[in-house]
Protein backbone atom coordinates (compact mmCIF):
# COMPACT_ATOMS: atom_id res chain seq x y z
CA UNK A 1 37.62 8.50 -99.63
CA UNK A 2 34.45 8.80 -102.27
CA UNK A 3 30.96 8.49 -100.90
CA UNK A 4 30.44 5.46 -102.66
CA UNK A 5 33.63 3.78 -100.85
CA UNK A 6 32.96 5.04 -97.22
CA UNK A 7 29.47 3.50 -97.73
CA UNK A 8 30.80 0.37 -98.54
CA UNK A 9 33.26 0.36 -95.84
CA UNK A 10 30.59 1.12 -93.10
CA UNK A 11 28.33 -1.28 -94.36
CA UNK A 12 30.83 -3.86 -93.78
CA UNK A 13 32.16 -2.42 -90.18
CA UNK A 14 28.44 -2.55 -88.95
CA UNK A 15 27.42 -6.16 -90.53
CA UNK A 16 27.96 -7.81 -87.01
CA UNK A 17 29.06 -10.99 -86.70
CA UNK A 18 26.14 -12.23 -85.13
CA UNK A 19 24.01 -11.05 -87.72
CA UNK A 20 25.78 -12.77 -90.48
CA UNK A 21 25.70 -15.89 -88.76
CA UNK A 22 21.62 -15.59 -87.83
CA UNK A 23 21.34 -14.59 -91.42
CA UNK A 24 23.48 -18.17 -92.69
CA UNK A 25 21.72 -19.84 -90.49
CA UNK A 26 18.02 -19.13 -91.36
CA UNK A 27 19.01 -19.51 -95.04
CA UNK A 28 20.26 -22.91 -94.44
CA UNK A 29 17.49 -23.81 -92.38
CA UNK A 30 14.86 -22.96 -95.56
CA UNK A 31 17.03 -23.98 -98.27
CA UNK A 32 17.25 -27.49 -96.54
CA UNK A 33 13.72 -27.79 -95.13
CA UNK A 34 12.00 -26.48 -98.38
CA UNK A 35 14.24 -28.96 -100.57
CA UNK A 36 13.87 -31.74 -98.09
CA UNK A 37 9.93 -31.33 -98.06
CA UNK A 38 9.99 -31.27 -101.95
CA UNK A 39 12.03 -34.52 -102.13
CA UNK A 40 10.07 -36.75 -99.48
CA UNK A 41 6.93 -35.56 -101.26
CA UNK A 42 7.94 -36.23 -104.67
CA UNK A 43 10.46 -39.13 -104.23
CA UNK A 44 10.99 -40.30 -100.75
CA UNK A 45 14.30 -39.04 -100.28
CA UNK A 46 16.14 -37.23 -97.59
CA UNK A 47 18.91 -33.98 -98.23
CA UNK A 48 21.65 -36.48 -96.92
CA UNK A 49 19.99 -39.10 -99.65
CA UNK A 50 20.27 -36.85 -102.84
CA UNK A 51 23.58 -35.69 -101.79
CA UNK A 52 24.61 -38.85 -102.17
CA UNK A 53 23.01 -39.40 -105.02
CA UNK A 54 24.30 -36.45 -106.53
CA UNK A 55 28.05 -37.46 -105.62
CA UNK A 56 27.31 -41.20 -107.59
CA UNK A 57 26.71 -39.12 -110.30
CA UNK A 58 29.73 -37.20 -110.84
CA UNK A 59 31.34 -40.19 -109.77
CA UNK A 60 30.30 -43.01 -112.37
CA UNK A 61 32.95 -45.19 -111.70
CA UNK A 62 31.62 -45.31 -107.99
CA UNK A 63 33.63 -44.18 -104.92
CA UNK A 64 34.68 -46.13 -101.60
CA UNK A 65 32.67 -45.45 -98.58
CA UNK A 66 35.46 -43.47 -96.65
CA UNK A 67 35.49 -40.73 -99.86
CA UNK A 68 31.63 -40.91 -99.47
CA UNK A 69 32.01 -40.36 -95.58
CA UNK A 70 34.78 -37.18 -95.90
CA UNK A 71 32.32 -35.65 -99.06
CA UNK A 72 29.67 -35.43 -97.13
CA UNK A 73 31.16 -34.54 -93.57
CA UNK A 74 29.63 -37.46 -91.94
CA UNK A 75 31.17 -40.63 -89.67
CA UNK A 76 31.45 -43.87 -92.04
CA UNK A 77 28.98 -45.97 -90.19
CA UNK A 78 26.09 -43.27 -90.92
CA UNK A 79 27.16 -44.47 -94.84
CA UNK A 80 26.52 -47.57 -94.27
CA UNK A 81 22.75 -46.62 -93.33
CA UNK A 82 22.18 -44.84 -96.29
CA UNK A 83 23.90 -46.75 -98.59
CA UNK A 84 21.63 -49.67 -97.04
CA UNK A 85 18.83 -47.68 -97.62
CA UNK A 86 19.42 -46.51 -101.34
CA UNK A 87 20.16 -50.14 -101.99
CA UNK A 88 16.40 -51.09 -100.73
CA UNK A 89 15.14 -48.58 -103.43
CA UNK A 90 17.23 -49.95 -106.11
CA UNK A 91 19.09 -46.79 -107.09
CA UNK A 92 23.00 -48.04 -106.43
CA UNK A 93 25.05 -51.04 -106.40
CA UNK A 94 28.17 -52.20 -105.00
CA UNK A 95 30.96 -54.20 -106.47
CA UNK A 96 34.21 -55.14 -105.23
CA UNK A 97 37.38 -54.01 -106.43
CA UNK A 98 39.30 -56.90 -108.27
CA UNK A 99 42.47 -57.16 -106.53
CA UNK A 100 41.31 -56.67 -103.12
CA UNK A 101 37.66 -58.24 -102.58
CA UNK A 102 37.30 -56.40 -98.97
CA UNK A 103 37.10 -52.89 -101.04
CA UNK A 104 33.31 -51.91 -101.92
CA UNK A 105 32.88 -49.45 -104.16
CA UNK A 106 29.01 -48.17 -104.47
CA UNK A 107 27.69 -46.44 -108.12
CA UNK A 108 24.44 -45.02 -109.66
CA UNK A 109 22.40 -48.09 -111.40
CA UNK A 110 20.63 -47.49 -114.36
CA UNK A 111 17.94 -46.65 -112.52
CA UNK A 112 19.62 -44.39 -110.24
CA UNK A 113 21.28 -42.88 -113.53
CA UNK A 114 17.98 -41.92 -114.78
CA UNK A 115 16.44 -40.40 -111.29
CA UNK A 116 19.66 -37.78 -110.59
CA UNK A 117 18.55 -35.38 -113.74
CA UNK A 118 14.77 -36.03 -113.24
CA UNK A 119 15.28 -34.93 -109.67
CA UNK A 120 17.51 -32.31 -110.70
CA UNK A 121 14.90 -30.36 -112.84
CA UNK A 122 12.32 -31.15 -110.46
CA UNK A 123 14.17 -29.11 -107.36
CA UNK A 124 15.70 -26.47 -109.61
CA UNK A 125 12.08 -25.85 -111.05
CA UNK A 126 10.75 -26.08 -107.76
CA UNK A 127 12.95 -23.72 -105.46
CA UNK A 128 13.47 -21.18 -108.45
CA UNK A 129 11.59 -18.82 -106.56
CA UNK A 130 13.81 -18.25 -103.51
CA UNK A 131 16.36 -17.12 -106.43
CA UNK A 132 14.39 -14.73 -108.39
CA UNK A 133 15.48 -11.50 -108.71
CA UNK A 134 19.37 -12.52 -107.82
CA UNK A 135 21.84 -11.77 -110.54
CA UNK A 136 23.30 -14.96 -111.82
CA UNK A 137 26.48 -13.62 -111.57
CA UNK A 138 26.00 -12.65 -107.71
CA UNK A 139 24.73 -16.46 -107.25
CA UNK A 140 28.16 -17.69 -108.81
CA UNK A 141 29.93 -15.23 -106.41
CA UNK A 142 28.30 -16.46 -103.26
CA UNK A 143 29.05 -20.08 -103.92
CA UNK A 144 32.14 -19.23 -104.51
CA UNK A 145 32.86 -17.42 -101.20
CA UNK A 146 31.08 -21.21 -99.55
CA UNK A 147 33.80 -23.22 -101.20
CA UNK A 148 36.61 -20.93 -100.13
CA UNK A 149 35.08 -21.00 -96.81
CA UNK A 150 35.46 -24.38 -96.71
CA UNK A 151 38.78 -24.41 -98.37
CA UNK A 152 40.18 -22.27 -95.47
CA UNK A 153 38.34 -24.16 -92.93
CA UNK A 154 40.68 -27.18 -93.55
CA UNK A 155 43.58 -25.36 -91.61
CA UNK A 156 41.63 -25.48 -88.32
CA UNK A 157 43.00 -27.47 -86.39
CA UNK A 158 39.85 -28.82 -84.86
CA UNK A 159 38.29 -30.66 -87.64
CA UNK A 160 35.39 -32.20 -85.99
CA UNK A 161 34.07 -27.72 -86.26
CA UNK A 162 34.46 -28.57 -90.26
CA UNK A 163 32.67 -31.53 -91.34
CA UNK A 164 36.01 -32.83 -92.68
CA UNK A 165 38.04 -35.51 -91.56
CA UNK A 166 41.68 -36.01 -91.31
């Protein structure tokens, strides 16, 4: 085996487990509390809030509050809050579907509409620094090991470990 290979090979065989997850962990822990300090000073909104947002977006022709609930990994009462919430601040609506009244389905508002890309270039502009000096390709790569992550994750058989419901 080349140098190169074996170095690669022990590199892996000593990255504890441990380690990886302290390392995950205190990533998380600044990605969300530098994002969620930038977003209550600038706009008022929570993490959980522009996630939602976010979803409204790619969703314009709105989405129930059970595919809210499984999107972001949360129990369908806490959607109600922050629908609720997002509602006060006039950023989404709710409309029922026509053949069944009892079905609410909650979209982006013009105003809402407009916020999503302001806030967008706002937190991209703001947290480019924690990226600098990472290959764009290597960023691509990383979030694509996350979504297969969570991709595997949905054949444990104890969901409530996932964030996803059955």
């Amino acid at each position: 085996m080349g140098t190169f290979l074996k170095k690669i090979k022990d590199t892996i065989h000593n990255r504890k487990t441990y380690r990886a997850g302290l390392l995950q962990a205190k990533v998380y822990r600044i990605l969300k509390g530098y994002s969620q300090d930038r977003l209550i000073s600038e706009y008022g909104l929570s993490t959980i809030d522009w996630a939602l947002l976010g979803l409204l977006n790619d969703n314009p022709v709105g989405l129930r509050p059970s595919v809210i609930a499984d999107a972001l990994g949360v129990e369908p009462p806490f959607i109600t809050v922050l629908i609720t919430r997002l509602m006060t601040l006039g950023l989404i609506d709710v409309r029922t579907k026509k053949d069944d009244g009892r079905v609410k389905i909650f979209f982006l508002n013009a105003e809402g509409s407009k916020l999503v890309p302001e806030v967008e270039k706002y937190l991209r502009s703001q947290m480019s620094f924690l990226i600098k000096g990472i290959n764009p390709r290597d960023l691509m790569a990383y979030s694509s090991v996350l979504e297969q992550i969570v991709e595997n994750s949905k054949e444990l058989k104890f969901k409530k470990f996932t964030g996803f419901r059955d």
